[in-house]
PDB file of N, CA and C in Angstrom:
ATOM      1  N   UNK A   1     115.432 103.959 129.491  1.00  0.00           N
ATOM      2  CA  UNK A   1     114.284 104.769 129.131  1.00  0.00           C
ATOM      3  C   UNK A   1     113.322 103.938 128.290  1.00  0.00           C
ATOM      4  N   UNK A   2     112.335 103.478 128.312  1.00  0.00           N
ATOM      5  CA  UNK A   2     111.012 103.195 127.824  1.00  0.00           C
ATOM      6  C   UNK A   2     110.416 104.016 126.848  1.00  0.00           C
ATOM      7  N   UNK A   3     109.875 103.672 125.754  1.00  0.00           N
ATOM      8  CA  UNK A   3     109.400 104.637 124.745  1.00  0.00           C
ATOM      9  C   UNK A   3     108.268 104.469 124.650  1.00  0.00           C
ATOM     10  N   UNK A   4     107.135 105.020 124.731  1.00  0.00           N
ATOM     11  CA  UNK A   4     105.712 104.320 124.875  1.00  0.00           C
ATOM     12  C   UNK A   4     105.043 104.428 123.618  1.00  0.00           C
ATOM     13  N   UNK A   5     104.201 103.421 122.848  1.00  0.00           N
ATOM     14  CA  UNK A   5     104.235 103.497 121.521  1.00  0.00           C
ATOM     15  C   UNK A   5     102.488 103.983 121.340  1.00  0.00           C
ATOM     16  N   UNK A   6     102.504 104.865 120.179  1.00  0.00           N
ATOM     17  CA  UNK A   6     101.285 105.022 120.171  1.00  0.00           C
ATOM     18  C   UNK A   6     100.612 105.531 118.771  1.00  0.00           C
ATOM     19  N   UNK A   7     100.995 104.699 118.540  1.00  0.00           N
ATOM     20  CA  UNK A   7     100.581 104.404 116.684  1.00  0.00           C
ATOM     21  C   UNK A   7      99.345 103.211 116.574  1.00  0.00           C
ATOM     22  N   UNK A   8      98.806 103.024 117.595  1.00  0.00           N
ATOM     23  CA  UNK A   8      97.318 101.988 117.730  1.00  0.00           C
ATOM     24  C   UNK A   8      96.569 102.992 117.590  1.00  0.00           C
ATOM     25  N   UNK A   9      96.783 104.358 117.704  1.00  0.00           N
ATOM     26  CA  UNK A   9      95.863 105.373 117.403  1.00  0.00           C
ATOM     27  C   UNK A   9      95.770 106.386 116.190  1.00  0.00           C
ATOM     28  N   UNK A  10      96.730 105.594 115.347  1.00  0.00           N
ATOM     29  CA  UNK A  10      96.350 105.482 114.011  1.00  0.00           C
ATOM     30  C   UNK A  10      95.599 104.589 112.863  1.00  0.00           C
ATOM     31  N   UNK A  11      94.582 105.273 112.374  1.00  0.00           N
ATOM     32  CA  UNK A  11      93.610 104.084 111.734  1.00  0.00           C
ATOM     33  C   UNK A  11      93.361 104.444 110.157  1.00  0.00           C
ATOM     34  N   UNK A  12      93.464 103.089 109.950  1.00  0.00           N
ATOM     35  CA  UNK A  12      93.473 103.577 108.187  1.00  0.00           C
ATOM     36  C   UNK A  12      92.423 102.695 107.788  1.00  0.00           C
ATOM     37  N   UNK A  13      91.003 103.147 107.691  1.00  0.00           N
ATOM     38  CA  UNK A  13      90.026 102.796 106.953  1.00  0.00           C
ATOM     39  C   UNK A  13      89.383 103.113 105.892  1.00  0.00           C
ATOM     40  N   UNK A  14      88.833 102.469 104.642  1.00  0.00           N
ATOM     41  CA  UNK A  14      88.904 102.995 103.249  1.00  0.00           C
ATOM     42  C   UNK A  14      87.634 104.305 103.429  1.00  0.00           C
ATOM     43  N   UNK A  15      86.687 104.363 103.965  1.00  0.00           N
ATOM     44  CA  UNK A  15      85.350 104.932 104.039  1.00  0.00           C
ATOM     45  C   UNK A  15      85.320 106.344 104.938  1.00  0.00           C
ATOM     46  N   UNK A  16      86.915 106.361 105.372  1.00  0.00           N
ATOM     47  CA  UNK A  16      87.194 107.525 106.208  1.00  0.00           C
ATOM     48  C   UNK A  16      88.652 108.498 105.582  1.00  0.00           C
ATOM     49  N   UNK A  17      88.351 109.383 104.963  1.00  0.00           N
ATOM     50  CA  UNK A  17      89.510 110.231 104.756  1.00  0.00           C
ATOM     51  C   UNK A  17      89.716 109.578 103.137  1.00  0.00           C
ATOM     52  N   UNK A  18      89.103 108.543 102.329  1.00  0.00           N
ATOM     53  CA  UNK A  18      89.862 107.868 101.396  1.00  0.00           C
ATOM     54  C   UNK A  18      90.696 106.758 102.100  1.00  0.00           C
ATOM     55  N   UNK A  19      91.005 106.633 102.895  1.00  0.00           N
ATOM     56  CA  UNK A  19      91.852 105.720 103.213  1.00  0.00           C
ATOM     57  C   UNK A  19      93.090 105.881 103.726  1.00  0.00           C
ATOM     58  N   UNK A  20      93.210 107.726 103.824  1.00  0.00           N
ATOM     59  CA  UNK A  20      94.392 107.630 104.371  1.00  0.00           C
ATOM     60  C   UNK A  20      94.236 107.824 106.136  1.00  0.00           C
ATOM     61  N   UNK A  21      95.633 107.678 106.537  1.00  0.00           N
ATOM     62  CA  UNK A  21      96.062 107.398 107.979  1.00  0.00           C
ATOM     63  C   UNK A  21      95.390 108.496 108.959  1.00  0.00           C
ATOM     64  N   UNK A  22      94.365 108.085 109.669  1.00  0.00           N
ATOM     65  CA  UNK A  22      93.637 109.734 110.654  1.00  0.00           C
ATOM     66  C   UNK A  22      94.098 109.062 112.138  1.00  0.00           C
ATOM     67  N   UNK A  23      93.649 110.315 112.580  1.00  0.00           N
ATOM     68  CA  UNK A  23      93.881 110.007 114.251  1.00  0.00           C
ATOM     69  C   UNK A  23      92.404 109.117 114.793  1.00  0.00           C
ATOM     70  N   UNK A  24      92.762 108.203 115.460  1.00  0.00           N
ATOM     71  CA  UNK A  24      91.474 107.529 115.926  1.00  0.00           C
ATOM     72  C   UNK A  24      90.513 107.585 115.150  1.00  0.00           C
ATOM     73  N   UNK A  25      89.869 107.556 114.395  1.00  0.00           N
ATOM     74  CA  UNK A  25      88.760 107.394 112.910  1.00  0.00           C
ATOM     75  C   UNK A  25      88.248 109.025 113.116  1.00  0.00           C
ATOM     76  N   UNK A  26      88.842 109.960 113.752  1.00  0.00           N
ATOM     77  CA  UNK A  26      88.360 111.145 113.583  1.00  0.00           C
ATOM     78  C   UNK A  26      88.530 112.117 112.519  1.00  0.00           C
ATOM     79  N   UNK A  27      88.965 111.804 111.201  1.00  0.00           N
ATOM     80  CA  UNK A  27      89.008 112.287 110.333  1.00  0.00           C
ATOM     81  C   UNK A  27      90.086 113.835 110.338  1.00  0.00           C
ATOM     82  N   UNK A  28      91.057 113.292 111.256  1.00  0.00           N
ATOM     83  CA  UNK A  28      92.244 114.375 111.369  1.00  0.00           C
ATOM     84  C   UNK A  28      93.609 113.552 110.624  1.00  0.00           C
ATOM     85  N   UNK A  29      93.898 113.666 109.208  1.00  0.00           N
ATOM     86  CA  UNK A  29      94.729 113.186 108.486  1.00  0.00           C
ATOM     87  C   UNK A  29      95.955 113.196 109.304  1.00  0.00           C
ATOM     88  N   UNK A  30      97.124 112.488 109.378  1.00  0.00           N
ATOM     89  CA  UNK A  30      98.308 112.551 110.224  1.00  0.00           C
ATOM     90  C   UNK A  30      98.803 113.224 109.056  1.00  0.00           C
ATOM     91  N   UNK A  31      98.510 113.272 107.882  1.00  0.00           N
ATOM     92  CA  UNK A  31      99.517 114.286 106.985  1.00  0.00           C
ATOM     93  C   UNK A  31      99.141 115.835 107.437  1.00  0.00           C
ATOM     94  N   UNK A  32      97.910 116.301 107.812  1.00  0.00           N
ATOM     95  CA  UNK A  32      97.033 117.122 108.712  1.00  0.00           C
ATOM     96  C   UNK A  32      98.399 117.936 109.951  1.00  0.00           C
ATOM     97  N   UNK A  33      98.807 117.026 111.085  1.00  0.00           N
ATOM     98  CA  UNK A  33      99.381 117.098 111.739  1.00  0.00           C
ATOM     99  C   UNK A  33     100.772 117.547 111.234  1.00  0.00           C
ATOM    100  N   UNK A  34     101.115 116.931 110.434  1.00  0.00           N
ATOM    101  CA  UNK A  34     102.671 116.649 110.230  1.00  0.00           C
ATOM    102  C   UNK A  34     102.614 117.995 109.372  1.00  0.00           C
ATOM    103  N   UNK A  35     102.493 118.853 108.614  1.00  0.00           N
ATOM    104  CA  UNK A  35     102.415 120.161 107.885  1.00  0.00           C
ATOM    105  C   UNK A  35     102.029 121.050 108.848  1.00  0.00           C
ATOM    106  N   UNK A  36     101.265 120.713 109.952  1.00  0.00           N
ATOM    107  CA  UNK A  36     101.247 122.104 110.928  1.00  0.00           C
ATOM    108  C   UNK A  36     102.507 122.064 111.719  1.00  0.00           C
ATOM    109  N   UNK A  37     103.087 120.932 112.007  1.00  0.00           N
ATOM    110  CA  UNK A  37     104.596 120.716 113.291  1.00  0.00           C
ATOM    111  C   UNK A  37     105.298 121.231 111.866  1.00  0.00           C
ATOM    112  N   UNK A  38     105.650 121.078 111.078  1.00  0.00           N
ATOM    113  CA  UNK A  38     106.449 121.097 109.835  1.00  0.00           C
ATOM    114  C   UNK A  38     106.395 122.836 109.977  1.00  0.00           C
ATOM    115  N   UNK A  39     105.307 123.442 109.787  1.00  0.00           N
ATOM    116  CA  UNK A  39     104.984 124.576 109.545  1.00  0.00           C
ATOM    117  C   UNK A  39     105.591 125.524 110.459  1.00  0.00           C
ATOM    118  N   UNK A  40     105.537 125.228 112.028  1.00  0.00           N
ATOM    119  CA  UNK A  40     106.573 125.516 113.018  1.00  0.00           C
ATOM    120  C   UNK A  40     105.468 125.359 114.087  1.00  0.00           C
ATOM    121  N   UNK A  41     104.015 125.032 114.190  1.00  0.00           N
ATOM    122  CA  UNK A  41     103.172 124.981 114.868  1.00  0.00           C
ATOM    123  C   UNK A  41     103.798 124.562 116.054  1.00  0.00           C
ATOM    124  N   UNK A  42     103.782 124.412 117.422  1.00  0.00           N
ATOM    125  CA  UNK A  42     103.815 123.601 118.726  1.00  0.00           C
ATOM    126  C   UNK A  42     102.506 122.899 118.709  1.00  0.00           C
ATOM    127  N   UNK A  43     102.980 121.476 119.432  1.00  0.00           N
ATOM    128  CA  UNK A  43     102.160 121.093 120.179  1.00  0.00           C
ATOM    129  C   UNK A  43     100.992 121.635 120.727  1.00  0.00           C
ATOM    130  N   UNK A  44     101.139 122.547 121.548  1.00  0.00           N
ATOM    131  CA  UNK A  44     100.322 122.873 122.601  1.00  0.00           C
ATOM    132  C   UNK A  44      99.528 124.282 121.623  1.00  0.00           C
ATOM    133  N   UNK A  45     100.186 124.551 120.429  1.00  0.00           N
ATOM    134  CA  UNK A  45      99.543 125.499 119.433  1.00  0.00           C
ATOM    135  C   UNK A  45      98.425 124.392 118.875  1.00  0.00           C
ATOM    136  N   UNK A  46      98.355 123.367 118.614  1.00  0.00           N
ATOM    137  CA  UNK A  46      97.771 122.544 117.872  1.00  0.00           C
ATOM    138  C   UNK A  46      96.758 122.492 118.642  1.00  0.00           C
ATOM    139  N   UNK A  47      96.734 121.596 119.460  1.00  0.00           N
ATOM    140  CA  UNK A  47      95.859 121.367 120.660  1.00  0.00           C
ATOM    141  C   UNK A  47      94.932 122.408 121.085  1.00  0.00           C
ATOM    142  N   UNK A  48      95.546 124.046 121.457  1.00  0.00           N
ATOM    143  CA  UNK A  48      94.363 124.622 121.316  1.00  0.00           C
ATOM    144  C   UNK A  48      93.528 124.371 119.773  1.00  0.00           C
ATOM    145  N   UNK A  49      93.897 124.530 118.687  1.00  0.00           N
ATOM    146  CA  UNK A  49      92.906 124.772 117.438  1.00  0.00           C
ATOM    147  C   UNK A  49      92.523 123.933 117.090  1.00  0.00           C
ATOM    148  N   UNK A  50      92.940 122.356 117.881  1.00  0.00           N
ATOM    149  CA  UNK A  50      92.095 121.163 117.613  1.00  0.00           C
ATOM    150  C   UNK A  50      91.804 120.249 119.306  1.00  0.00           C
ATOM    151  N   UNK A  51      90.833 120.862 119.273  1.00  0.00           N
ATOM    152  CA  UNK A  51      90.646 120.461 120.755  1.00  0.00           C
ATOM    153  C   UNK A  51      90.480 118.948 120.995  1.00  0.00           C
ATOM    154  N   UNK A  52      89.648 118.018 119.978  1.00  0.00           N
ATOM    155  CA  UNK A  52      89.367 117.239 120.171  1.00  0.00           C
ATOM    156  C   UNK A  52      90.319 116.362 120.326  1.00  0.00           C
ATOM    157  N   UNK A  53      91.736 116.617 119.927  1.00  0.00           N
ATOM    158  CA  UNK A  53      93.293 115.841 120.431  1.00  0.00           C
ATOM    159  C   UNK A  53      94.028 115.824 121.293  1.00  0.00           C
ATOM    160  N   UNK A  54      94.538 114.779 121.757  1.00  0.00           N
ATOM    161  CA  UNK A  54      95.595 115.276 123.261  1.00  0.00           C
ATOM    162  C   UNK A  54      96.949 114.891 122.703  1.00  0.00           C
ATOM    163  N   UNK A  55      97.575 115.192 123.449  1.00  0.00           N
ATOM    164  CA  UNK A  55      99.513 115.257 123.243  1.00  0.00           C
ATOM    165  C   UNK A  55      99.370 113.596 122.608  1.00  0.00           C
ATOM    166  N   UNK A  56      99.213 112.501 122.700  1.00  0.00           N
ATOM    167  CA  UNK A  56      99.488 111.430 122.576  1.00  0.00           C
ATOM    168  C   UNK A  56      99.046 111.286 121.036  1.00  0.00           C
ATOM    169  N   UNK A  57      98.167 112.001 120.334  1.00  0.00           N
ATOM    170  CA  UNK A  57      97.706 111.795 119.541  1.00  0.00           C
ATOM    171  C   UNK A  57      98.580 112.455 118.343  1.00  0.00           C
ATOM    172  N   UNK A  58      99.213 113.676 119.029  1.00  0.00           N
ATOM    173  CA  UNK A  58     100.114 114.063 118.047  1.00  0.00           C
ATOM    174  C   UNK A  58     101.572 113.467 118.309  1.00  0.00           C
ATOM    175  N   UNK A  59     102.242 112.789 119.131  1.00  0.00           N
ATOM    176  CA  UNK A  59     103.083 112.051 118.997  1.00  0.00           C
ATOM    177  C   UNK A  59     103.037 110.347 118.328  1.00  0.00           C
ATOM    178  N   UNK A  60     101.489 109.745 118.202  1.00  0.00           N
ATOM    179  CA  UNK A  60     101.339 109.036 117.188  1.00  0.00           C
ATOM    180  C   UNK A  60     101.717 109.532 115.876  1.00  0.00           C
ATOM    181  N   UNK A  61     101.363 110.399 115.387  1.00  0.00           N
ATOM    182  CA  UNK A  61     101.199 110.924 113.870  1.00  0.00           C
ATOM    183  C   UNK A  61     103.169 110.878 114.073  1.00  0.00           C
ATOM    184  N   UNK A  62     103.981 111.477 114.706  1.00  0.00           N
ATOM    185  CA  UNK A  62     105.135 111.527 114.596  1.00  0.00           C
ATOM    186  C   UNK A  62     105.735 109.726 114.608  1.00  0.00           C
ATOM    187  N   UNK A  63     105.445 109.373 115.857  1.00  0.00           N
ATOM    188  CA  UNK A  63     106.169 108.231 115.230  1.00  0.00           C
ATOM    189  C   UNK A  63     105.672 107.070 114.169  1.00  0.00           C
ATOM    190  N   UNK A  64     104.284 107.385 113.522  1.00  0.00           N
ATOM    191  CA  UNK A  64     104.128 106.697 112.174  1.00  0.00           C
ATOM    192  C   UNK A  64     104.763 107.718 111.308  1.00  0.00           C
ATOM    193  N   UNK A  65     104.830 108.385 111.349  1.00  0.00           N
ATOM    194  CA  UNK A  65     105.654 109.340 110.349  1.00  0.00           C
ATOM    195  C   UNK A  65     107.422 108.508 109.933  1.00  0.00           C
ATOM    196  N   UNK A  66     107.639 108.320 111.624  1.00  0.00           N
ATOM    197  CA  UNK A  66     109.278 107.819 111.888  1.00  0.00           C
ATOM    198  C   UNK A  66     109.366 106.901 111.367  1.00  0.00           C
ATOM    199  N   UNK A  67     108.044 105.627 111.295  1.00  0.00           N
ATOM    200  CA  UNK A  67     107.864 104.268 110.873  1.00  0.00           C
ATOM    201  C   UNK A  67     107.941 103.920 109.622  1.00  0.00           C
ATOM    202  N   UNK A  68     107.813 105.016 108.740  1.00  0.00           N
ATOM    203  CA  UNK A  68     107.300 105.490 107.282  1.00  0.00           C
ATOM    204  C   UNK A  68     108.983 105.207 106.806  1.00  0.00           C
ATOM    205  N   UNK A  69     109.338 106.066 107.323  1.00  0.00           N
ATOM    206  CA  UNK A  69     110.675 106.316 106.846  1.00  0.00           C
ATOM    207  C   UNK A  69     111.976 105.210 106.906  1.00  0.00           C
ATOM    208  N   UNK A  70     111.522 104.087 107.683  1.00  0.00           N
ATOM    209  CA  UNK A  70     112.208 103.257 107.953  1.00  0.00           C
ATOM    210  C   UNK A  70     112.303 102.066 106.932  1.00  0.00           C
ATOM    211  N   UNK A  71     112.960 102.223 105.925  1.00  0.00           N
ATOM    212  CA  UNK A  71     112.930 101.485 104.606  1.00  0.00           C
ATOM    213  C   UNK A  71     114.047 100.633 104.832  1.00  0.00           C
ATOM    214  N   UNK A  72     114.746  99.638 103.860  1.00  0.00           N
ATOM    215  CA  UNK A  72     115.822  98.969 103.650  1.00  0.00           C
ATOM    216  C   UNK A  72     116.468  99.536 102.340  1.00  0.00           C
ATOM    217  N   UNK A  73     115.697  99.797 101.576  1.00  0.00           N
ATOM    218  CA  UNK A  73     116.129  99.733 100.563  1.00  0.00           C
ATOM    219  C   UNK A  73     115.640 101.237  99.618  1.00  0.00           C
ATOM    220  N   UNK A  74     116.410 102.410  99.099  1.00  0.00           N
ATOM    221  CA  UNK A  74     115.487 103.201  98.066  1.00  0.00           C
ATOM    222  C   UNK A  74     116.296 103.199  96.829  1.00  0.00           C
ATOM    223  N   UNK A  75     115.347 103.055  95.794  1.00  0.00           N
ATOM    224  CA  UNK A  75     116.065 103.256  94.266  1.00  0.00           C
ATOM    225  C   UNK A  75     115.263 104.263  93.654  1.00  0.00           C
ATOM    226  N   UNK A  76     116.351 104.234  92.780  1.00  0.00           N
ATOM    227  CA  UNK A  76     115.909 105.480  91.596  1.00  0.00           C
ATOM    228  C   UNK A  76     115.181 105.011  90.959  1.00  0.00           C
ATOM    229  N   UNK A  77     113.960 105.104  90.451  1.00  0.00           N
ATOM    230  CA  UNK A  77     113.580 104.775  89.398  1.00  0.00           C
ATOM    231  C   UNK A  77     113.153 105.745  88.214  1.00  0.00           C
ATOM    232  N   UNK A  78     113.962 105.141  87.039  1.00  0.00           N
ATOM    233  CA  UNK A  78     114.082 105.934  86.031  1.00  0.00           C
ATOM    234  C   UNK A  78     112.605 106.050  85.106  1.00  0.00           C
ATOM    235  N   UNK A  79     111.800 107.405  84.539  1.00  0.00           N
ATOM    236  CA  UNK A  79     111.029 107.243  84.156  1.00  0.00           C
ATOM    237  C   UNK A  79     111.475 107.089  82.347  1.00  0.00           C
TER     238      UNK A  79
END
């Protein structure tokens, strides 16, 4: 099985959003995305209320999400 990657359609430019991570410079935060799937939204719920996205765009936001999480190492740090 082949996984097709699509996190090139995540863009992080300082002058858009602050700088954080949007879909294609369209000013749809992937944190945006990830609280509506979180929320229990579908896909295809999303997509209608944001038309300007297709399926690929919300499976970017997921696997930079996946990418995020992929650390070596977490510590405690004590305040």
């Amino acid at each position: 099985m082949v996984i097709k990657s699509y996190i090139d359609r995540i863009t992080i430019r300082p002058d858009i959003c602050h700088g954080k991570p949007v879909i294609r410079g369209m000013r749809y935060p992937v944190e945006l995305i990830l609280d509506l799937l979180g929320s229990g939204m579908t896909i295809e719920e999303i997509l209608i209320d944001y038309s300007l996205l297709d399926r690929e765009d919300i499976l970017a936001c997921i696997q930079y999400a996946s990418q995020l999480t992929k650390v070596k190492l977490i510590r405690k740090i004590v305040a």
